[in-house]
C-alpha atoms as a PDB file:
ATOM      1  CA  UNK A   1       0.000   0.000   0.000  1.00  0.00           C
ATOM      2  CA  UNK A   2       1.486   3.454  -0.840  1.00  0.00           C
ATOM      3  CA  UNK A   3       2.203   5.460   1.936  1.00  0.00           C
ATOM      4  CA  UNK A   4       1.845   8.876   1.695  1.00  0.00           C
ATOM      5  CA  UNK A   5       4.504  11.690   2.936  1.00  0.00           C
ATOM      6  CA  UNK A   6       6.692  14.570   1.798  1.00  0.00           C
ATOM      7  CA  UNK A   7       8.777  13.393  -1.051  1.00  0.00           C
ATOM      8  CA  UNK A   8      12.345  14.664  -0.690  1.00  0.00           C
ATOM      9  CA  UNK A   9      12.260  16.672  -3.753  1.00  0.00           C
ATOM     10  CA  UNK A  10      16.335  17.137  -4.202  1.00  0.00           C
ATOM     11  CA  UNK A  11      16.782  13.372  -3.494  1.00  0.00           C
ATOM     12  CA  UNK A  12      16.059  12.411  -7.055  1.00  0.00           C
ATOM     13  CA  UNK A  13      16.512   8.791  -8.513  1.00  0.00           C
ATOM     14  CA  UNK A  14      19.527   7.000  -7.733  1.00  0.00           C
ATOM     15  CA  UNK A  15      22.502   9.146 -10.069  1.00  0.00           C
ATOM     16  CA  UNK A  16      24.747   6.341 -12.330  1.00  0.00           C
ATOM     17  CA  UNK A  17      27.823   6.333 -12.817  1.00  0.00           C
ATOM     18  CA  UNK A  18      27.926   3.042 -15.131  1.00  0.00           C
ATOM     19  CA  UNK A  19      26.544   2.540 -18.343  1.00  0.00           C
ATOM     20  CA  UNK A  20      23.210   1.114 -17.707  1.00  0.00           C
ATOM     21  CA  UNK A  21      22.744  -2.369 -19.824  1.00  0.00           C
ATOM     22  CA  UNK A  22      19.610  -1.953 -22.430  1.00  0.00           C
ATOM     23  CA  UNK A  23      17.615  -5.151 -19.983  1.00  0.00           C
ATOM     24  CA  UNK A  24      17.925  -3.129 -16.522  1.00  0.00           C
ATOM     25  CA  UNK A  25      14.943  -1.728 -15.507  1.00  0.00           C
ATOM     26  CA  UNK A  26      15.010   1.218 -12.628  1.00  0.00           C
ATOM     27  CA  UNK A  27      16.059   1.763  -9.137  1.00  0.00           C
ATOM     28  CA  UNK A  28      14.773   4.371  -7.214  1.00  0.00           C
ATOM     29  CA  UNK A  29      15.791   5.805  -3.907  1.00  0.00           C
ATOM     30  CA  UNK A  30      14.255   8.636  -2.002  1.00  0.00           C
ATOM     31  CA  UNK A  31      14.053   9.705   1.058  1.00  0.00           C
ATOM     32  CA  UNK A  32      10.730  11.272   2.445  1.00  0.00           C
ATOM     33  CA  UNK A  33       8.849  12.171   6.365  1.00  0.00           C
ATOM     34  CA  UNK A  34       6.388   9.733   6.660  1.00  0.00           C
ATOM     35  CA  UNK A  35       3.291  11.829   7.586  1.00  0.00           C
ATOM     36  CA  UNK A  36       1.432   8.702   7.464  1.00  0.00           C
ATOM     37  CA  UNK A  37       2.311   8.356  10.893  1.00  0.00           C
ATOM     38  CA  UNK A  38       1.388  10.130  14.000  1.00  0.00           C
ATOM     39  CA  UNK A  39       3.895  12.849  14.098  1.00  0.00           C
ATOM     40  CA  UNK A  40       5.256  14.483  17.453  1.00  0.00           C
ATOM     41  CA  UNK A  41       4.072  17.903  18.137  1.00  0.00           C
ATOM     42  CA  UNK A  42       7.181  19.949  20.348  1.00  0.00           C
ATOM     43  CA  UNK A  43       6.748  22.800  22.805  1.00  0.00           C
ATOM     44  CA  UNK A  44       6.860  25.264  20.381  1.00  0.00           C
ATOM     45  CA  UNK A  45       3.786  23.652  18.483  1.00  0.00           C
ATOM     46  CA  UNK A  46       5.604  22.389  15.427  1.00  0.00           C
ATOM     47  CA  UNK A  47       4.674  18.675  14.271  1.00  0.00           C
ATOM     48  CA  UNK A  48       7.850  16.564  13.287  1.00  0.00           C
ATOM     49  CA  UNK A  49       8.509  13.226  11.739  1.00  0.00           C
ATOM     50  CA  UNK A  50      10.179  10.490  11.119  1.00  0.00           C
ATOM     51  CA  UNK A  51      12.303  10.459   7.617  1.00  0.00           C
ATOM     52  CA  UNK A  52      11.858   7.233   5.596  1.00  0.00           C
ATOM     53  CA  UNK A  53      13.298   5.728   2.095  1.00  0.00           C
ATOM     54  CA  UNK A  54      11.421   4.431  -0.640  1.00  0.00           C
ATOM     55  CA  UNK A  55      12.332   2.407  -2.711  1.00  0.00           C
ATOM     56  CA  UNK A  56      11.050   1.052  -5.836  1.00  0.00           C
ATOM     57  CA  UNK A  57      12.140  -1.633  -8.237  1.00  0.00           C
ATOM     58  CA  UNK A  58      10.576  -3.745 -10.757  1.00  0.00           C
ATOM     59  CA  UNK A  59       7.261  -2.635 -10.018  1.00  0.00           C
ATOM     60  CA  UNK A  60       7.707  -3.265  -6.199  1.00  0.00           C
ATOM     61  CA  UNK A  61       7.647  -0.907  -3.333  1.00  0.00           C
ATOM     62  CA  UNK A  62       8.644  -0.787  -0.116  1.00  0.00           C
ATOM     63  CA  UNK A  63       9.130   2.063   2.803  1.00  0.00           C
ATOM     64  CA  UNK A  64      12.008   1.417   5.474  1.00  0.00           C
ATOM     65  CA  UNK A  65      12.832   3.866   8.360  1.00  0.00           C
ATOM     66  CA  UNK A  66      15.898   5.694   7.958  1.00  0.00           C
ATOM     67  CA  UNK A  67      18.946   5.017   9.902  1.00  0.00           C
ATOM     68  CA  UNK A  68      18.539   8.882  11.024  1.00  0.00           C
ATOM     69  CA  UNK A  69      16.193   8.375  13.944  1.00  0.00           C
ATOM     70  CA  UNK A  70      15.914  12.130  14.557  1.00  0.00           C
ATOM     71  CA  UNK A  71      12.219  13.481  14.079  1.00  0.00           C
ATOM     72  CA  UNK A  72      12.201  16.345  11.644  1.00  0.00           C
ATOM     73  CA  UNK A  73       9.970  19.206  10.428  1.00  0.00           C
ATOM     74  CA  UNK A  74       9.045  18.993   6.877  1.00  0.00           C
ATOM     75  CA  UNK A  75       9.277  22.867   6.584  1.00  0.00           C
ATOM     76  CA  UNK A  76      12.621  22.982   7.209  1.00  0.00           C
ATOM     77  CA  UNK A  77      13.809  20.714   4.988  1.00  0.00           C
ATOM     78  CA  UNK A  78      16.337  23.149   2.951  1.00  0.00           C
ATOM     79  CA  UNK A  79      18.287  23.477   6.284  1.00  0.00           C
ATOM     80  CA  UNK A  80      17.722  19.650   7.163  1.00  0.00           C
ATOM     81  CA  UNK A  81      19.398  18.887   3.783  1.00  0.00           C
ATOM     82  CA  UNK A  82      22.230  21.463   4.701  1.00  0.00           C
ATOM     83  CA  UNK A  83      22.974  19.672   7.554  1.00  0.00           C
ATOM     84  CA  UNK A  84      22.944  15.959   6.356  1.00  0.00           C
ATOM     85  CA  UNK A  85      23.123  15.918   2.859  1.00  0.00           C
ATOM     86  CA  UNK A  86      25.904  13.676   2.976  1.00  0.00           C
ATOM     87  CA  UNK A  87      24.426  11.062   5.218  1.00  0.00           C
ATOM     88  CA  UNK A  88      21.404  11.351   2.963  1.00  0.00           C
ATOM     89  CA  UNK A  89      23.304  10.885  -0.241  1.00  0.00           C
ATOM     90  CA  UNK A  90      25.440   7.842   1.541  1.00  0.00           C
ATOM     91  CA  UNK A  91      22.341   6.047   2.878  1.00  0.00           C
ATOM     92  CA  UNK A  92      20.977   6.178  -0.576  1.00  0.00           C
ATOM     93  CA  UNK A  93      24.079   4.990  -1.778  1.00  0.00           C
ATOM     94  CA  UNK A  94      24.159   1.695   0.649  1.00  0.00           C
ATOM     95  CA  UNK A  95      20.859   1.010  -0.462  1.00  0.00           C
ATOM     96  CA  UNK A  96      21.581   1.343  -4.364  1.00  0.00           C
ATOM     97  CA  UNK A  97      24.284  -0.742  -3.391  1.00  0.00           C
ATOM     98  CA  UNK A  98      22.646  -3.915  -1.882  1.00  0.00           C
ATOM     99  CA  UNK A  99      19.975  -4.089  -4.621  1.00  0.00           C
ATOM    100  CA  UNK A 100      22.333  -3.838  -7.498  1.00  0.00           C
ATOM    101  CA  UNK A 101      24.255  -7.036  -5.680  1.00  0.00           C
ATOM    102  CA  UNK A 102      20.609  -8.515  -5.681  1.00  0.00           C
ATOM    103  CA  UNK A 103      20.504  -8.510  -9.231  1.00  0.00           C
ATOM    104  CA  UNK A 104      17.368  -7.895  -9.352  1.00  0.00           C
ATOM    105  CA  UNK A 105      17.061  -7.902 -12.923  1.00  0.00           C
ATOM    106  CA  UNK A 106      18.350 -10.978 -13.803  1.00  0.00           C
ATOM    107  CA  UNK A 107      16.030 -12.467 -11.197  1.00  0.00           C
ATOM    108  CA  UNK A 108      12.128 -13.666 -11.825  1.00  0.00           C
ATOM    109  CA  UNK A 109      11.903 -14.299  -8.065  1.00  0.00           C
ATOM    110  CA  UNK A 110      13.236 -11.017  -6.895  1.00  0.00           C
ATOM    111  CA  UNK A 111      11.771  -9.899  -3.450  1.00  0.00           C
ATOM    112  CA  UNK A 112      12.421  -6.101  -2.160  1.00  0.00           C
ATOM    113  CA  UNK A 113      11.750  -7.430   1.370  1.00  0.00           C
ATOM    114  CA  UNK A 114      15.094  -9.153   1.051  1.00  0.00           C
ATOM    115  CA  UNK A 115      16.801  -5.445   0.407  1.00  0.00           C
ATOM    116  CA  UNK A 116      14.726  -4.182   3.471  1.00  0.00           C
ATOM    117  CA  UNK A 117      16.170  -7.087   5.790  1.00  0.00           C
ATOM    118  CA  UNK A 118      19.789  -6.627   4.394  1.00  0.00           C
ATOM    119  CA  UNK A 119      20.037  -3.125   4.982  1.00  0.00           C
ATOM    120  CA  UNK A 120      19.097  -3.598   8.881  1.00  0.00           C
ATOM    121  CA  UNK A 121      21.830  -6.114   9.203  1.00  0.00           C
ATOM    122  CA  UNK A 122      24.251  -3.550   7.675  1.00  0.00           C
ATOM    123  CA  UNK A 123      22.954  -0.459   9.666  1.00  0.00           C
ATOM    124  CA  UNK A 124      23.356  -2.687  12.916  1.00  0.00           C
ATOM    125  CA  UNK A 125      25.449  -0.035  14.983  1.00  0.00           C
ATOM    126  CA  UNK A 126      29.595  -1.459  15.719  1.00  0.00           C
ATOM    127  CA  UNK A 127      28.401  -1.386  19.785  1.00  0.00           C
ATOM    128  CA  UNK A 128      25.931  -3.403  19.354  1.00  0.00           C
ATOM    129  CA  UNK A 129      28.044  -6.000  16.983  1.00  0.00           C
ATOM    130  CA  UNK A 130      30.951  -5.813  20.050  1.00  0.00           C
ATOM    131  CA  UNK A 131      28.656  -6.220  22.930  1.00  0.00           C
ATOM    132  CA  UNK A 132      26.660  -9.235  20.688  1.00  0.00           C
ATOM    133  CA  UNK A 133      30.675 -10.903  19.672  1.00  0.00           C
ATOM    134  CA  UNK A 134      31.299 -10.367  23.454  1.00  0.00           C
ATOM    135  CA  UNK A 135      28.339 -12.291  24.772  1.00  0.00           C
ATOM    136  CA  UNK A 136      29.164 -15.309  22.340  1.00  0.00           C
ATOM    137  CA  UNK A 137      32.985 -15.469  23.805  1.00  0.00           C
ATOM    138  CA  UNK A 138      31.412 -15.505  27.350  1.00  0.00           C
ATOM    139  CA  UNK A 139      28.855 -18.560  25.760  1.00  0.00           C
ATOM    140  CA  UNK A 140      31.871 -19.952  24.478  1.00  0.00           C
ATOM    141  CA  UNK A 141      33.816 -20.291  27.447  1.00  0.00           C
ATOM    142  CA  UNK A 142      31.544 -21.082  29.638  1.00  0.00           C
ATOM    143  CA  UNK A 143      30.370 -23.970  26.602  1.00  0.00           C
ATOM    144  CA  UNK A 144      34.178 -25.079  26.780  1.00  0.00           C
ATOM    145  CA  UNK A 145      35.006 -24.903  31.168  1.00  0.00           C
ATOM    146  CA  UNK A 146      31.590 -25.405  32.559  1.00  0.00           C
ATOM    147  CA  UNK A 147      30.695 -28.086  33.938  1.00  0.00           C
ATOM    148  CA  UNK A 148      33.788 -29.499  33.321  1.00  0.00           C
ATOM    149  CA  UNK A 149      36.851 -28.593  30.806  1.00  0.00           C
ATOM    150  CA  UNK A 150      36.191 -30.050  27.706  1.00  0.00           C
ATOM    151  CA  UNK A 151      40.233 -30.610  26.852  1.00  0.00           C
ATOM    152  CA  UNK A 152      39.489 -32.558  23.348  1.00  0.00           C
ATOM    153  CA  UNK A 153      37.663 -29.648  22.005  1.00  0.00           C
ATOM    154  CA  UNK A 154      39.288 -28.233  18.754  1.00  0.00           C
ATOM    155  CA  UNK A 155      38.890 -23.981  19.778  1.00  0.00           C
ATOM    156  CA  UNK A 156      39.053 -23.393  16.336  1.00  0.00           C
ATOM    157  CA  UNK A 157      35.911 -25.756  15.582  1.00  0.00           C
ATOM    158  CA  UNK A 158      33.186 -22.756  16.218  1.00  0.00           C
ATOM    159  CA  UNK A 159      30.385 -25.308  14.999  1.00  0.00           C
ATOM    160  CA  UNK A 160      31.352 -28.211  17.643  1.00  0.00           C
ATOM    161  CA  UNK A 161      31.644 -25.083  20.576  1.00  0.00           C
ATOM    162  CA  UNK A 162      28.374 -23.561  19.389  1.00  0.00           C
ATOM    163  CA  UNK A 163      26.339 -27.122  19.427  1.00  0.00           C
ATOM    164  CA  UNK A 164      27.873 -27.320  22.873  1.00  0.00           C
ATOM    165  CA  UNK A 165      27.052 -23.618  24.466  1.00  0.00           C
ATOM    166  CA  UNK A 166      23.157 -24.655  22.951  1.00  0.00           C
ATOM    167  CA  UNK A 167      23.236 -27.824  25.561  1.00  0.00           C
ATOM    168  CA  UNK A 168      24.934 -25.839  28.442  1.00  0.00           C
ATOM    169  CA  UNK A 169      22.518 -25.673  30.718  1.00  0.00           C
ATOM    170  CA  UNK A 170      23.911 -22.668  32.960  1.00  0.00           C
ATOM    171  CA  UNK A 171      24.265 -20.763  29.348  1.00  0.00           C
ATOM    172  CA  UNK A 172      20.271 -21.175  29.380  1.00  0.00           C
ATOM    173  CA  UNK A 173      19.984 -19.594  32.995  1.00  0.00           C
ATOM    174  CA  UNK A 174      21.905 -16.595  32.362  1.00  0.00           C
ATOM    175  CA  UNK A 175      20.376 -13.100  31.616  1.00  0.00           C
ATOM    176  CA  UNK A 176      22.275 -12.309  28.332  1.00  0.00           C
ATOM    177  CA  UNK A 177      20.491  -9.116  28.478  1.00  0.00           C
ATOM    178  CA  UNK A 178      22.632  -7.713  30.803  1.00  0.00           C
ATOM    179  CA  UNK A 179      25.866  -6.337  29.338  1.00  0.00           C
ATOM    180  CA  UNK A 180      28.787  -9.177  28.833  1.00  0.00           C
ATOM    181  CA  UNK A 181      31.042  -7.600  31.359  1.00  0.00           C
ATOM    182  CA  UNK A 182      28.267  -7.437  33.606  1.00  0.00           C
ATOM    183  CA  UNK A 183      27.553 -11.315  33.153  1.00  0.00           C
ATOM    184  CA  UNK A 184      31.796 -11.726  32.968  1.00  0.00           C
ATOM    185  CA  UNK A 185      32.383 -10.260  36.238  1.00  0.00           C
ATOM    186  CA  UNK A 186      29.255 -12.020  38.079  1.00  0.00           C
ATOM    187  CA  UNK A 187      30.219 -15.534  36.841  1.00  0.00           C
ATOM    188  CA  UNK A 188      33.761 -15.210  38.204  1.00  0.00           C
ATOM    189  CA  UNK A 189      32.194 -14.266  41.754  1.00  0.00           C
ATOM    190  CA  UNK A 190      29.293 -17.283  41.581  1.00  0.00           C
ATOM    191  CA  UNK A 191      31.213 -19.876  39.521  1.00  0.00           C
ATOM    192  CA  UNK A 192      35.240 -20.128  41.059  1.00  0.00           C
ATOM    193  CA  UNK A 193      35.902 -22.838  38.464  1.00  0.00           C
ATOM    194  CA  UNK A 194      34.875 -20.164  35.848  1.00  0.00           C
ATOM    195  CA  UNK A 195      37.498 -17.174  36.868  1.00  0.00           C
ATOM    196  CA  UNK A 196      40.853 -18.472  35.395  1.00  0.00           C
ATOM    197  CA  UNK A 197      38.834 -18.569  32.137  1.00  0.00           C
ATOM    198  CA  UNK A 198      37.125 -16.152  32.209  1.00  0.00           C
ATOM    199  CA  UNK A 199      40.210 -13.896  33.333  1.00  0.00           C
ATOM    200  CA  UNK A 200      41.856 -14.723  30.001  1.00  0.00           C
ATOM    201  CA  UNK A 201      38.573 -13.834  27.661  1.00  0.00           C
ATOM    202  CA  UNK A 202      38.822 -10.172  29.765  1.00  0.00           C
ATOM    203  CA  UNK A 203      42.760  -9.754  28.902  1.00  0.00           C
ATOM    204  CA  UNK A 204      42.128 -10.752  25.451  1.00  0.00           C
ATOM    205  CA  UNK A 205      39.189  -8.300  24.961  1.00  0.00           C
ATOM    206  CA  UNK A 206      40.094  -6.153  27.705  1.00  0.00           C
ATOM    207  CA  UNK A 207      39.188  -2.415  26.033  1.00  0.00           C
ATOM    208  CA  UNK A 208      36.401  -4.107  24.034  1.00  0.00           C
ATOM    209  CA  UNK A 209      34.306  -4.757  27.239  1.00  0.00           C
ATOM    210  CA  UNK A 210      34.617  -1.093  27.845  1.00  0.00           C
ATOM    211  CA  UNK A 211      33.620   0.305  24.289  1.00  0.00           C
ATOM    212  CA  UNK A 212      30.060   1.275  25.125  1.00  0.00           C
ATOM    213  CA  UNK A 213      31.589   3.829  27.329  1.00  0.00           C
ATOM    214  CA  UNK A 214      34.210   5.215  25.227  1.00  0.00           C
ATOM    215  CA  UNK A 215      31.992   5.204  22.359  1.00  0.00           C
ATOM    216  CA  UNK A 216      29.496   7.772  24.261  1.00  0.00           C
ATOM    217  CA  UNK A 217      33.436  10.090  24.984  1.00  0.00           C
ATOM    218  CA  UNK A 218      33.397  10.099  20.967  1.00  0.00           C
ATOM    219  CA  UNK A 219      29.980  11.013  20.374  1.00  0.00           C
ATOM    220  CA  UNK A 220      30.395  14.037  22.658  1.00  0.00           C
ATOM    221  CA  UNK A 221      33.633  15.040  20.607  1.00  0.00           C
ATOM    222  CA  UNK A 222      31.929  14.176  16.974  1.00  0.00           C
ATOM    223  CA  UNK A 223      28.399  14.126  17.165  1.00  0.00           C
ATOM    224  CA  UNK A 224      28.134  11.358  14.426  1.00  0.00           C
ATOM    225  CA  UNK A 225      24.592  12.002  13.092  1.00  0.00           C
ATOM    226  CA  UNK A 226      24.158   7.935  13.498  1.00  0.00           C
ATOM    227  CA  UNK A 227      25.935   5.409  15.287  1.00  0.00           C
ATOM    228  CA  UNK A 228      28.450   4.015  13.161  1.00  0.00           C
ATOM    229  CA  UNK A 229      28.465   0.164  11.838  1.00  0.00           C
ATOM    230  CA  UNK A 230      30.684  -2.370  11.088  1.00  0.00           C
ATOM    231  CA  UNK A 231      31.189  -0.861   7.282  1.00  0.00           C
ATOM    232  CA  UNK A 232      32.587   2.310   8.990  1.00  0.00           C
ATOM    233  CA  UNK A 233      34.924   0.273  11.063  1.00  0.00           C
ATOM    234  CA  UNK A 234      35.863  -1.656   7.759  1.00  0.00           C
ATOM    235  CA  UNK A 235      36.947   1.596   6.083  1.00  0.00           C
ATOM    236  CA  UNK A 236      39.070   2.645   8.841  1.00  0.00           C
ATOM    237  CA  UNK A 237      36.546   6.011   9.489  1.00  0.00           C
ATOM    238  CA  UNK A 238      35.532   5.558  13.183  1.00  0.00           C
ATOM    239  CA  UNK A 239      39.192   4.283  14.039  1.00  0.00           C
ATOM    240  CA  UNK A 240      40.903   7.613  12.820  1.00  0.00           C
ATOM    241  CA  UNK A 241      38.749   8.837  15.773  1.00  0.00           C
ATOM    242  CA  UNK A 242      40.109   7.038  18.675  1.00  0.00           C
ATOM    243  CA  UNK A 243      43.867   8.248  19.551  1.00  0.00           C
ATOM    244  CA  UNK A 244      43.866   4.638  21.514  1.00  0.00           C
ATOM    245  CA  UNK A 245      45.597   1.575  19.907  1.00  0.00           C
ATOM    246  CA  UNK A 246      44.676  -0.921  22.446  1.00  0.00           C
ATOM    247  CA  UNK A 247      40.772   0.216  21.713  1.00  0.00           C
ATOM    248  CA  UNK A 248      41.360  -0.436  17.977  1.00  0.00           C
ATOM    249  CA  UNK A 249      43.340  -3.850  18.348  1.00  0.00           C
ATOM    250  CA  UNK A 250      41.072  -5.509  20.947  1.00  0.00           C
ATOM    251  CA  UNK A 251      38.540  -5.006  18.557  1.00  0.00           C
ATOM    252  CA  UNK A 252      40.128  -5.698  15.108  1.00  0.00           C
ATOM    253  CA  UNK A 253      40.841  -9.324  16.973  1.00  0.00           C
ATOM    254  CA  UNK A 254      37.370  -9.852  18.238  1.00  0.00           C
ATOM    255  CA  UNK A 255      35.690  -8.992  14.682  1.00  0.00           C
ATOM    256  CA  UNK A 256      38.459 -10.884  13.100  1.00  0.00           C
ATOM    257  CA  UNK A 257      37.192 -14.012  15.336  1.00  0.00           C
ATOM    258  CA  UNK A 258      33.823 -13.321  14.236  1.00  0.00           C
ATOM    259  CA  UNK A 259      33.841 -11.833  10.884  1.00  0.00           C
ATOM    260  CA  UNK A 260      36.512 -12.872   9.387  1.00  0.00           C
ATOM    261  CA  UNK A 261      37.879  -8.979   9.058  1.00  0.00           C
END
């Protein structure tokens, strides 16, 4: 079902910069405030909303929310653009990007709800992808020491340690929504067989546990319009912000473990 809202008018169809075969149809990206929805009226009585992209190929359409979670009033879009453009024009650009790998073209069974799903993996913000590669270590040791040590385990073997952590019955008591160092630090106190372990996981992470924090000391330096992902830790951008190697090499080896980086 269409759903209506302000059309970005400057974000016009995806620009080219290949030469477009004669059998490719159109992809369109746009960005737009979805006054569909309820929007949020603020003390000074002007109604904002949320900003959305549309996007339209083959015939099918589909709205997702923008990775900019600020509300915004359509009236002042000329000095929204001003200040975002290039988020705008990137976000487009990530989205062009993952339906052109899609092919969607050369595809009778093409789904745009695929794109949609794709894109929140990607926009998944880098704390939440350390904190979620933290909580699996914990699983893993715990999988590997707990009840007893499993010495004949292979560490490299994640699909033997993983079918393991799944039948560990104190991994299926544990609130994993508490933070990992949270659940690190309280297993060492309740579980004494658990600390040596444990102990090594925190050297070999050590800074990692602690990123949340530090993250929220480079927010209030660069006011990143969105929390950055995994693709700006790829391309080296967040890291040229943080003037502390230990930071940046805890990390490279825990998405290396998990990501193959």
């Amino acid at each position: 079902m269409f759903v209506s809202g302000k059309i970005l008018s400057s974000m016009k169809s995806t620009p080219r910069k290949y030469q477009k075969h004669k059998a490719e149809g159109k992809i369109t990206v746009k960005h737009f405030f979805n006054t569909r929805l309820k929007g949020k009226t603020q003390e000074s009585g002007v109604v904002v909303y949320p900003l959305y992209v549309r996007i339209m190929v083959k015939g099918q359409l589909t709205d997702i929310k923008s990775r900019l979670t600020q509300l915004v009033d359509p009236h002042s879009f000329d000095l929204f653009e001003n200040d975002y453009s290039a988020f705008l024009q990137q976000e487009i650009k990530d989205i062009t990007s993952i339906v052109k790998d899609l092919k969607p073209f050369d595809k009778q069974d093409f789904n745009l709800q695929t794109v949609t799903s794709l894109y929140s993996q990607s926009a998944t913000p880098i704390t939440t992808i350390i904190e979620n590669c933290l909580k699996d270590e914990v699983r893993y040791c715990i999988a590997i020491n707990y009840p007893e040590p499993s010495h004949n385990v292979d560490m490299n073997d994640k699909a033997v340690i993983i079918a393991l952590a799944q039948d560990n019955e104190l991994i299926s008591l544990i609130d994993w929504q508490k933070s990992s160092y949270m659940i690190l630090t309280s297993l060492q106190t309740i579980i004494p067989s658990l600390f040596d372990p444990l102990r090594k996981l925190e050297i070999m992470y050590g800074p990692a546990f602690s990123f949340d924090g530090y993250y929220n000391t480079l927010y209030a330096t660069h006011r990143y319009p969105v929390k950055p992902t995994l693709t700006d830790w790829k391309s080296g951008s967040l890291k040229r912000d943080i003037n502390n190697p230990k930071v940046i090499s805890s990390i490279d080896l825990l998405l290396k473990n998990h990501y193959s980086l």
